[in-house]
N, C-alpha and C. Protein backbone atom coordinates (compact mmCIF):
# COMPACT_ATOMS: atom_id res chain seq x y z
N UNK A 1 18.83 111.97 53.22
CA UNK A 1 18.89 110.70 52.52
C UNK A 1 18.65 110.95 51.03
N UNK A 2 19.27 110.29 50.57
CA UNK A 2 19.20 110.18 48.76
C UNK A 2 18.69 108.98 48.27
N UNK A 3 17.54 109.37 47.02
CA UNK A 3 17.12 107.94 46.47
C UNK A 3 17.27 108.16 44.73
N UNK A 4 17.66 106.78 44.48
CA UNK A 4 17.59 107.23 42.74
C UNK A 4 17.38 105.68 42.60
N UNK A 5 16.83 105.76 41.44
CA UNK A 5 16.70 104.07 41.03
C UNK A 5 17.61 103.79 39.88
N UNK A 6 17.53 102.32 40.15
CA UNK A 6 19.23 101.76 39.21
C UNK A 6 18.64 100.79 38.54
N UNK A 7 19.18 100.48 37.65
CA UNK A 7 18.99 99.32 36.56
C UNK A 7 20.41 98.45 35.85
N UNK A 8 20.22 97.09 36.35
CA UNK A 8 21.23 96.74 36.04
C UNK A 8 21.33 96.09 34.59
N UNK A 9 21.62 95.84 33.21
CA UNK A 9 22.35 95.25 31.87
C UNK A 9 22.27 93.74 32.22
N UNK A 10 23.61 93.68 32.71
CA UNK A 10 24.17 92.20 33.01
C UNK A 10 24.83 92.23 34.52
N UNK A 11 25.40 90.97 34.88
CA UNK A 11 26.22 90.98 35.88
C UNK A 11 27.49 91.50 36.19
N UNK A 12 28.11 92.35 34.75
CA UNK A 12 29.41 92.76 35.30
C UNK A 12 29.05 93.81 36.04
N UNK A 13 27.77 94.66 35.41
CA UNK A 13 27.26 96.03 36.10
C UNK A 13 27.13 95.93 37.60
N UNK A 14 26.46 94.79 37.78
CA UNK A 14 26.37 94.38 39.37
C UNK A 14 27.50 94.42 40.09
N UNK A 15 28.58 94.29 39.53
CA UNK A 15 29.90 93.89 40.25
C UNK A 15 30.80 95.33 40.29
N UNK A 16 30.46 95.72 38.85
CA UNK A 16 31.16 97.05 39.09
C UNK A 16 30.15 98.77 39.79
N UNK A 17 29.25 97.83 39.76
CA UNK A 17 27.99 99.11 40.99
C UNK A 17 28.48 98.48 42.07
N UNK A 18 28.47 97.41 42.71
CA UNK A 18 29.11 96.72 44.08
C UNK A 18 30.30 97.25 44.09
N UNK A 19 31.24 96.92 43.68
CA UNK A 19 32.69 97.96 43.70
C UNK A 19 32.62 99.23 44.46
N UNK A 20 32.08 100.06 43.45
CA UNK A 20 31.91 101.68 43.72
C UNK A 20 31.42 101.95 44.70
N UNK A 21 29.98 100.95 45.21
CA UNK A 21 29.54 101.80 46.50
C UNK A 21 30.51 101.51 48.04
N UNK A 22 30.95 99.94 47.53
CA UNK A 22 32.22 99.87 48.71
C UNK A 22 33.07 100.75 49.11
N UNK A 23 33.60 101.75 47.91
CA UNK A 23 34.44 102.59 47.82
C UNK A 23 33.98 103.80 48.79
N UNK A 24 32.44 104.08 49.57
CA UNK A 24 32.17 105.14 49.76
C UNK A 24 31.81 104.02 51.19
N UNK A 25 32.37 105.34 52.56
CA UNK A 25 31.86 105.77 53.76
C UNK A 25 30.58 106.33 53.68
N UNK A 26 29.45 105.03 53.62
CA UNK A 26 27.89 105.50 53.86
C UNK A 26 27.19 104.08 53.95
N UNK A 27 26.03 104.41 54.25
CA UNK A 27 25.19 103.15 53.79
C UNK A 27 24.58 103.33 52.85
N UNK A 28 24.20 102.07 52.00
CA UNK A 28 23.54 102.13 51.16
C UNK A 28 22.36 100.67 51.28
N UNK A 29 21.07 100.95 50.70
CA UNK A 29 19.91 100.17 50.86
C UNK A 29 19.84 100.14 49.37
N UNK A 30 19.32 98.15 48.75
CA UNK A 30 18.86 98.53 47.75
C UNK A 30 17.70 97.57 47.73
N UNK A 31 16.71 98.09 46.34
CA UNK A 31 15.53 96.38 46.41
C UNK A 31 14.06 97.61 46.21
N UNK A 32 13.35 96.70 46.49
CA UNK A 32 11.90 97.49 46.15
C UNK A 32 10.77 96.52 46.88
N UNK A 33 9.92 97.32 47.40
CA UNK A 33 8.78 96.75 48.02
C UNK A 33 9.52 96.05 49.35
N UNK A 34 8.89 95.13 49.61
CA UNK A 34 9.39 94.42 50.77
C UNK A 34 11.06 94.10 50.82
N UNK A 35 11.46 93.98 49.45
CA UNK A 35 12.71 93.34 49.47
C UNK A 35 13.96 94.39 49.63
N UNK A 36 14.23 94.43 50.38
CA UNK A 36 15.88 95.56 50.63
C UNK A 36 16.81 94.58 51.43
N UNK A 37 18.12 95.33 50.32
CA UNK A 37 19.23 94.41 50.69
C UNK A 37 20.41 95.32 51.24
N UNK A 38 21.39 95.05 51.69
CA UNK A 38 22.65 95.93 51.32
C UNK A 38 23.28 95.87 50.02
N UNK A 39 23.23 97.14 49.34
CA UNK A 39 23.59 97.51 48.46
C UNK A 39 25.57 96.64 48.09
N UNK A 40 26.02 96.70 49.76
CA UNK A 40 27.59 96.46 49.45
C UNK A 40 27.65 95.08 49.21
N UNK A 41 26.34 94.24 49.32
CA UNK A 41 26.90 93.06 49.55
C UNK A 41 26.11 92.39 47.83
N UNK A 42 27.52 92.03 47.03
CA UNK A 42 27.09 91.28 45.80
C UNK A 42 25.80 90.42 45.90
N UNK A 43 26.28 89.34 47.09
CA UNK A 43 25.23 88.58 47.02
C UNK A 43 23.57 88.78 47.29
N UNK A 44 23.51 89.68 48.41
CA UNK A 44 22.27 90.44 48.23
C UNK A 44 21.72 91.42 46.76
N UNK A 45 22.44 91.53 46.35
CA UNK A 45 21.84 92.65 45.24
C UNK A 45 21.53 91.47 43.88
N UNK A 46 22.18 90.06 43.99
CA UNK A 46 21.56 89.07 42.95
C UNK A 46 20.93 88.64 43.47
N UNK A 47 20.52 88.89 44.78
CA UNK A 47 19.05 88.36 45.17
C UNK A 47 17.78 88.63 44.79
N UNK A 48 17.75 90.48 44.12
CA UNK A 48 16.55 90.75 43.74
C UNK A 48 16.50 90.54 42.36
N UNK A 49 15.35 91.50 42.15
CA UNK A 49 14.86 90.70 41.11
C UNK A 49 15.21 91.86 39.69
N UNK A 50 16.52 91.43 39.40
CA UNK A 50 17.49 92.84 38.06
C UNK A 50 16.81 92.97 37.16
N UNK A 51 15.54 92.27 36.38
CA UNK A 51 15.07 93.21 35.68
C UNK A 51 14.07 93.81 35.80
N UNK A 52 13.96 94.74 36.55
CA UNK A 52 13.17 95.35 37.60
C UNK A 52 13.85 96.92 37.80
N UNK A 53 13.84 97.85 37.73
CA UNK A 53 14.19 99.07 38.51
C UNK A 53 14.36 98.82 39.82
N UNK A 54 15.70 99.00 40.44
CA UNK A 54 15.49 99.09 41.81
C UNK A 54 15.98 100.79 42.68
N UNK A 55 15.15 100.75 43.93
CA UNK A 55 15.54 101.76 44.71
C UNK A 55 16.22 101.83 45.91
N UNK A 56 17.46 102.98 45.33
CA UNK A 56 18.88 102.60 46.31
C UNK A 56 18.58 103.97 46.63
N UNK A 57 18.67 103.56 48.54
CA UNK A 57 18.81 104.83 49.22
C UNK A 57 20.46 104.80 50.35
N UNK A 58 20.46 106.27 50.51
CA UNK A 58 21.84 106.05 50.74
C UNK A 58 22.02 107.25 51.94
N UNK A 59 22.29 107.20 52.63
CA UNK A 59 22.50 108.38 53.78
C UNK A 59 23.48 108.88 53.77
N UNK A 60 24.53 109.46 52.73
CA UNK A 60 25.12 110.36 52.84
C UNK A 60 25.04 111.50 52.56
N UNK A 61 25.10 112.78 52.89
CA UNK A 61 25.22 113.66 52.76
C UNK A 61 25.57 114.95 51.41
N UNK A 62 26.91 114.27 51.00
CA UNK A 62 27.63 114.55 50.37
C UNK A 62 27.24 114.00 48.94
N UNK A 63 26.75 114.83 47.63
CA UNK A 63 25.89 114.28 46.43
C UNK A 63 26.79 114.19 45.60
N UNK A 64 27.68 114.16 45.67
CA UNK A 64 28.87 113.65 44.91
C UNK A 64 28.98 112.25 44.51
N UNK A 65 28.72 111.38 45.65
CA UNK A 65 28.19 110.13 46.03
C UNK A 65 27.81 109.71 44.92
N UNK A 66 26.66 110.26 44.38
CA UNK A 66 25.49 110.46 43.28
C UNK A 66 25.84 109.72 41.60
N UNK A 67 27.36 111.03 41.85
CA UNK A 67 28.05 110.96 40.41
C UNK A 67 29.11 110.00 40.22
N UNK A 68 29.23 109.34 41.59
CA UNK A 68 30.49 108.13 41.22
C UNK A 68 29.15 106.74 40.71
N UNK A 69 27.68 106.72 40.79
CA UNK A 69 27.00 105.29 39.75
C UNK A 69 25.79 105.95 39.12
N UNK A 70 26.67 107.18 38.51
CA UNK A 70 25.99 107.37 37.40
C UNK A 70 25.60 106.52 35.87
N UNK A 71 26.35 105.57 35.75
CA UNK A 71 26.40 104.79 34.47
C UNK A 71 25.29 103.43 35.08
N UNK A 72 25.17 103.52 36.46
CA UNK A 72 23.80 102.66 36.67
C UNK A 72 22.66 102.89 36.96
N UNK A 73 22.45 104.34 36.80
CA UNK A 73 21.13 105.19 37.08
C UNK A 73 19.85 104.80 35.90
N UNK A 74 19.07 104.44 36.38
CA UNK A 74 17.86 104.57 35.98
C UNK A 74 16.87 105.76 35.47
N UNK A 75 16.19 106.18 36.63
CA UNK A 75 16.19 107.82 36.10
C UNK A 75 16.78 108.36 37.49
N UNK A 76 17.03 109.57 37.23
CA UNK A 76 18.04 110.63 38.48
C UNK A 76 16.91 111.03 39.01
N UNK A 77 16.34 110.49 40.00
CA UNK A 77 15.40 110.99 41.04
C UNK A 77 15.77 111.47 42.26
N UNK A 78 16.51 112.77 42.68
CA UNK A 78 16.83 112.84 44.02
C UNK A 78 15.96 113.23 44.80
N UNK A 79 15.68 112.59 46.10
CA UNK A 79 14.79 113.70 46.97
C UNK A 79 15.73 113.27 48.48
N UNK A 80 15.01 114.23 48.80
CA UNK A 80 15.64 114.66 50.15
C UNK A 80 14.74 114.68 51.33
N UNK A 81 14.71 113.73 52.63
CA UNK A 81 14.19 113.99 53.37
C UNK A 81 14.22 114.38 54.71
């Protein structure tokens, strides 16, 4: 599993981070503390709370993944468990 935290600007970022992760065969989790959403679903991810760092974990494998929302990274924290 992969975690990095994201930070979103405005709402187009939201839409074009929602985009990209659709684009990928995986799951993705996002939110912090109690609150986790699906990452694919717009409306969950304006549910939390954007100016906030959030942490998106993602079970794929493949860290490539990584480099397609790089322009919404927060800091590049990978760990692996």
């Amino acid at each position: 599993m992969q975690q990095v935290l994201i930070k979103f600007d405005d709402a187009d970022q939201v839409r074009d981070f929602v985009n990209e992760v659709n684009k990928v065969e995986a799951n993705f989790e996002l939110g912090s503390g109690n609150r986790i959403v699906d990452a694919k679903s717009i409306l969950g991810v304006f549910a939390l709370d954007l100016t906030q760092p959030q942490r998106l974990k993602c079970d794929a494998s493949d860290r490539n993944v990584i480099d397609k929302i790089t322009a919404f990274l927060y800091e590049r924290k990978l760990c692996c468990e």
